[in-house]
Every structure is written in structure tokens, then in C-alpha cells.
N, C-alpha and C. Protein backbone atom coordinates (compact mmCIF):
# COMPACT_ATOMS: atom_id res chain seq x y z
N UNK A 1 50.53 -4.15 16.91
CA UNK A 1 49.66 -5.28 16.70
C UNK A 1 48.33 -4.85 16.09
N UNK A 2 47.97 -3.84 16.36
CA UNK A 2 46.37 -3.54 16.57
C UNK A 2 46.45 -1.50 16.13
N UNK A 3 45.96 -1.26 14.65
CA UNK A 3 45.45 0.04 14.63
C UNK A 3 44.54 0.03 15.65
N UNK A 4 44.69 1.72 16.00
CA UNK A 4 43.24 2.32 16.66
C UNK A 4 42.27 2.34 16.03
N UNK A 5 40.92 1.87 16.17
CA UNK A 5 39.36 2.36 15.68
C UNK A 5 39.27 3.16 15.84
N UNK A 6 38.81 4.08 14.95
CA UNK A 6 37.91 5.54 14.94
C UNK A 6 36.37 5.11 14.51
N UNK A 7 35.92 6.08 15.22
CA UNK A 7 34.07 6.27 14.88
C UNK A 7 33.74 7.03 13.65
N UNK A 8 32.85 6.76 12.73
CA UNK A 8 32.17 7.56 11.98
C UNK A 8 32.75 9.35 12.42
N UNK A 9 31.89 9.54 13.27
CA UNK A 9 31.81 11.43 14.20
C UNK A 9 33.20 11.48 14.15
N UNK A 10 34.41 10.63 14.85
CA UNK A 10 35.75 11.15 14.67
C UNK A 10 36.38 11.23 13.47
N UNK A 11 35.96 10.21 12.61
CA UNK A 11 36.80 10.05 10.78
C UNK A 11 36.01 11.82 10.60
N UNK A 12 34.97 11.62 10.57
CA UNK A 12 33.79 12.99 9.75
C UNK A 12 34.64 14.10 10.47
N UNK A 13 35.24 14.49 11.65
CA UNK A 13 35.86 15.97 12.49
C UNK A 13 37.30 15.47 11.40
N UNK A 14 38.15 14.35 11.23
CA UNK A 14 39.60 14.65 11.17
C UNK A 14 39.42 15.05 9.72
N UNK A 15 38.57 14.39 9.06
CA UNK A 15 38.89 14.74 7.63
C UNK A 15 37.85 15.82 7.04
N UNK A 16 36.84 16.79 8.23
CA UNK A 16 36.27 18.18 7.86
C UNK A 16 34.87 17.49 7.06
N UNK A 17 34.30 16.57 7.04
CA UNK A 17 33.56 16.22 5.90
C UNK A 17 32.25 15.68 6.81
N UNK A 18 31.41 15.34 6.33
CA UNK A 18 29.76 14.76 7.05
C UNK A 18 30.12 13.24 7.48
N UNK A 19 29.38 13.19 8.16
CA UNK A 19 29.17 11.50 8.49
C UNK A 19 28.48 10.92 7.53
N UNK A 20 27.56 11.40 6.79
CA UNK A 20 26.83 10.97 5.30
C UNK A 20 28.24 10.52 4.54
N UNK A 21 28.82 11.59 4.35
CA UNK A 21 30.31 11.08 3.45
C UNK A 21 31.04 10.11 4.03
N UNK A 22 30.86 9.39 5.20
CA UNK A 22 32.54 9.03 5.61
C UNK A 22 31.41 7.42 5.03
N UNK A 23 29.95 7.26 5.34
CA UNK A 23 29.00 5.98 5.07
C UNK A 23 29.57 6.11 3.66
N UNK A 24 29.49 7.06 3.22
CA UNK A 24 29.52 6.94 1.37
C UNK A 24 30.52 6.44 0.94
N UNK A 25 31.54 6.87 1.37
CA UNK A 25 33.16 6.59 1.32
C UNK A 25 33.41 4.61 2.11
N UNK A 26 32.55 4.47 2.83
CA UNK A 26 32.76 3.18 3.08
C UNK A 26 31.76 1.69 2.34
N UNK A 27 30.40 2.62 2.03
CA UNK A 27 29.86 1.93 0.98
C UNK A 27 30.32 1.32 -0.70
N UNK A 28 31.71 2.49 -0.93
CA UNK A 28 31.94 2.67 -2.28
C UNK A 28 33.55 1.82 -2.00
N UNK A 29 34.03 1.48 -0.77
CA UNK A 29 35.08 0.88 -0.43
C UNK A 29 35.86 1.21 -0.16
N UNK A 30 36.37 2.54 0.07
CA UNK A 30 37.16 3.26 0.27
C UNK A 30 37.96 3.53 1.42
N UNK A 31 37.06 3.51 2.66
CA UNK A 31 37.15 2.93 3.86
C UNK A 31 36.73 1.71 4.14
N UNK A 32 37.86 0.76 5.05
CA UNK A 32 37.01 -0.16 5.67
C UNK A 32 36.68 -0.20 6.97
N UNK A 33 36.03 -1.18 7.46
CA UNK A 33 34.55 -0.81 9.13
C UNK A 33 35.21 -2.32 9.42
N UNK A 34 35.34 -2.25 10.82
CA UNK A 34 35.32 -2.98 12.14
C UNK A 34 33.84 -2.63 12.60
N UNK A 35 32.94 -4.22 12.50
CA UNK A 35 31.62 -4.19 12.87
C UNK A 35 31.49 -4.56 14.40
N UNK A 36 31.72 -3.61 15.70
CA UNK A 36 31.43 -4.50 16.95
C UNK A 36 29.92 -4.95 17.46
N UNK A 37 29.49 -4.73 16.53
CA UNK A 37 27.88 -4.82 17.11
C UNK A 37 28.12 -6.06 17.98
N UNK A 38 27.04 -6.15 19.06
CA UNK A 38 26.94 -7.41 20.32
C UNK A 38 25.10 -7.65 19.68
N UNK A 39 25.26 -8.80 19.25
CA UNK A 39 23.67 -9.59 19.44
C UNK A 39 23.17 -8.75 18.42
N UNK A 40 21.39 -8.52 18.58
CA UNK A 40 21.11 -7.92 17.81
C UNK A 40 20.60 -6.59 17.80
N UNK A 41 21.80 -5.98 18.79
CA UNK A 41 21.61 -4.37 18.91
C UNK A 41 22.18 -4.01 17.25
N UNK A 42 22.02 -2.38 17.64
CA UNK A 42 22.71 -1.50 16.32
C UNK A 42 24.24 -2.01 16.03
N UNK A 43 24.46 -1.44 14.67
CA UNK A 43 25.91 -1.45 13.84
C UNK A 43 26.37 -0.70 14.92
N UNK A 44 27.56 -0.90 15.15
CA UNK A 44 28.83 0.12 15.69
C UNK A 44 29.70 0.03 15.03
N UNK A 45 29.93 0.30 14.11
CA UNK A 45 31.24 0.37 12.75
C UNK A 45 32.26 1.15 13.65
N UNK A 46 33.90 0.51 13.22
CA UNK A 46 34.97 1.56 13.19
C UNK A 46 35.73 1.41 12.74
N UNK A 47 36.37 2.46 12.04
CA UNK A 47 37.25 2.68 10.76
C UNK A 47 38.51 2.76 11.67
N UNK A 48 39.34 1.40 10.86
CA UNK A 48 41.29 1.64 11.51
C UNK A 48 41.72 2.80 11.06
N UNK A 49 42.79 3.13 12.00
CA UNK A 49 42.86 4.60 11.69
C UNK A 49 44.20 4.25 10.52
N UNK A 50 44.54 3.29 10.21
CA UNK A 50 45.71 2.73 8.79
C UNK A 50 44.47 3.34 7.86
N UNK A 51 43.72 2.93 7.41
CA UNK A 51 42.58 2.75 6.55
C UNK A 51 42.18 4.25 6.45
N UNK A 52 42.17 5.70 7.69
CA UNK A 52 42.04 6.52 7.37
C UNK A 52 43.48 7.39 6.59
N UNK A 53 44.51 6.80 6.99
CA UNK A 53 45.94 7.53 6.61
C UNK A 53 45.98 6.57 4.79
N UNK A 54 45.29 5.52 4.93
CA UNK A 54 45.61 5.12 3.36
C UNK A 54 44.76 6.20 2.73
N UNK A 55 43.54 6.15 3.09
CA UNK A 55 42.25 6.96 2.08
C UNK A 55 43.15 8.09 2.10
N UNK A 56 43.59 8.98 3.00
CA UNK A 56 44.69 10.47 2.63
C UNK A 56 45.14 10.34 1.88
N UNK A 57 46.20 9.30 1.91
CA UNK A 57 47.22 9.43 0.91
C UNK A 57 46.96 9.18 -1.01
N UNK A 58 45.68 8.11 -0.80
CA UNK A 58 45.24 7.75 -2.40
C UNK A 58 44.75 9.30 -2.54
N UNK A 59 44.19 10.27 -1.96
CA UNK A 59 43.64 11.54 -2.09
C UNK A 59 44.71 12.73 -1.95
N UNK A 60 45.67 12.38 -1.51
CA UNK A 60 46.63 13.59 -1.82
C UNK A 60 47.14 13.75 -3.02
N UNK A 61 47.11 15.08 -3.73
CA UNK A 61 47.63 15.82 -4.49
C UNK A 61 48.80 16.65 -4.99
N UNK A 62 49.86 16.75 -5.67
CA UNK A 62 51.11 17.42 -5.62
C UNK A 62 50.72 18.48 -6.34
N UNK A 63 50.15 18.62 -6.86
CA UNK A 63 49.47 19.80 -7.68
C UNK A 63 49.04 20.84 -7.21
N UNK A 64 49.74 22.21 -7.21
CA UNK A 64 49.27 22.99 -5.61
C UNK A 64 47.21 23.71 -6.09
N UNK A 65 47.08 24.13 -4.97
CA UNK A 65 45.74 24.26 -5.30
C UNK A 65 45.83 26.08 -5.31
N UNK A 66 44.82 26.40 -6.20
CA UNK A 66 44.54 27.80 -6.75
C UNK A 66 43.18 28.17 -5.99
N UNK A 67 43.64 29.20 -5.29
CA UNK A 67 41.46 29.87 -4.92
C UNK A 67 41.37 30.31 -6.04
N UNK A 68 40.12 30.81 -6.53
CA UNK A 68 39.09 31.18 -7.47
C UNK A 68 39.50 32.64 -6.91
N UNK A 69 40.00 33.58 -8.32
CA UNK A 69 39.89 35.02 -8.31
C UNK A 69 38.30 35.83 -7.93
């Protein structure tokens, strides 16, 4: 019925990247936010965790990756 919400801090640990990036990534649309804010406390955004397995997959690559000699 219902993906799990993830937080900002948990998207930013699964996918190795800043919490600056995961805002950036949801400003630019990439992710979308479940707003629970109550009244007129702070945002509490949370990202379905569908929404984090889509953003993977538009970002996965078949192309294997090379380190730098």
C-alpha cells in the first residue's frame, strides 16, 4: 500500500553523498518529498524509498567503470 519514507541523513548514508546533494537532487526533481510538517513548525521532508530505487536506476550505468592509472 504504502512505500517506506526515508529522511534526508538516511537517502545522504544509502547513496554515500551529502545532504546538500540529496536537497539538490530534490530541488531539480529528481527525488520526490513527503512534507509531514504539523502547523507551523519546520519542513520534515521524506523521500519514498520507490523514488530512491527509481533515482538508482535512471543513474545506473552498463558501461563498466575504469580507475584513473
Amino acid at each position: 500500500m504504502c512505500d517506506s519514507l526515508l529522511s534526508v541523513p538516511r537517502v545522504a548514508a544509502m547513496l554515500d553523498i551529502s545532504r546538500r546533494s540529496v536537497y539538490r537532487y530534490i530541488e531539480l526533481g529528481e527525488l520526490s518529498v513527503v512534507d509531514l510538517r504539523t502547523g507551523n513548525g519546520r519542513s520534515r521532508v521524506r523521500i519514498p524509498s520507490r523514488d530512491v530505487r527509481e533515482f538508482v536506476g535512471r543513474r545506473t550505468s552498463t558501461t563498466s567503470c575504469r580507475r584513473p592509472s
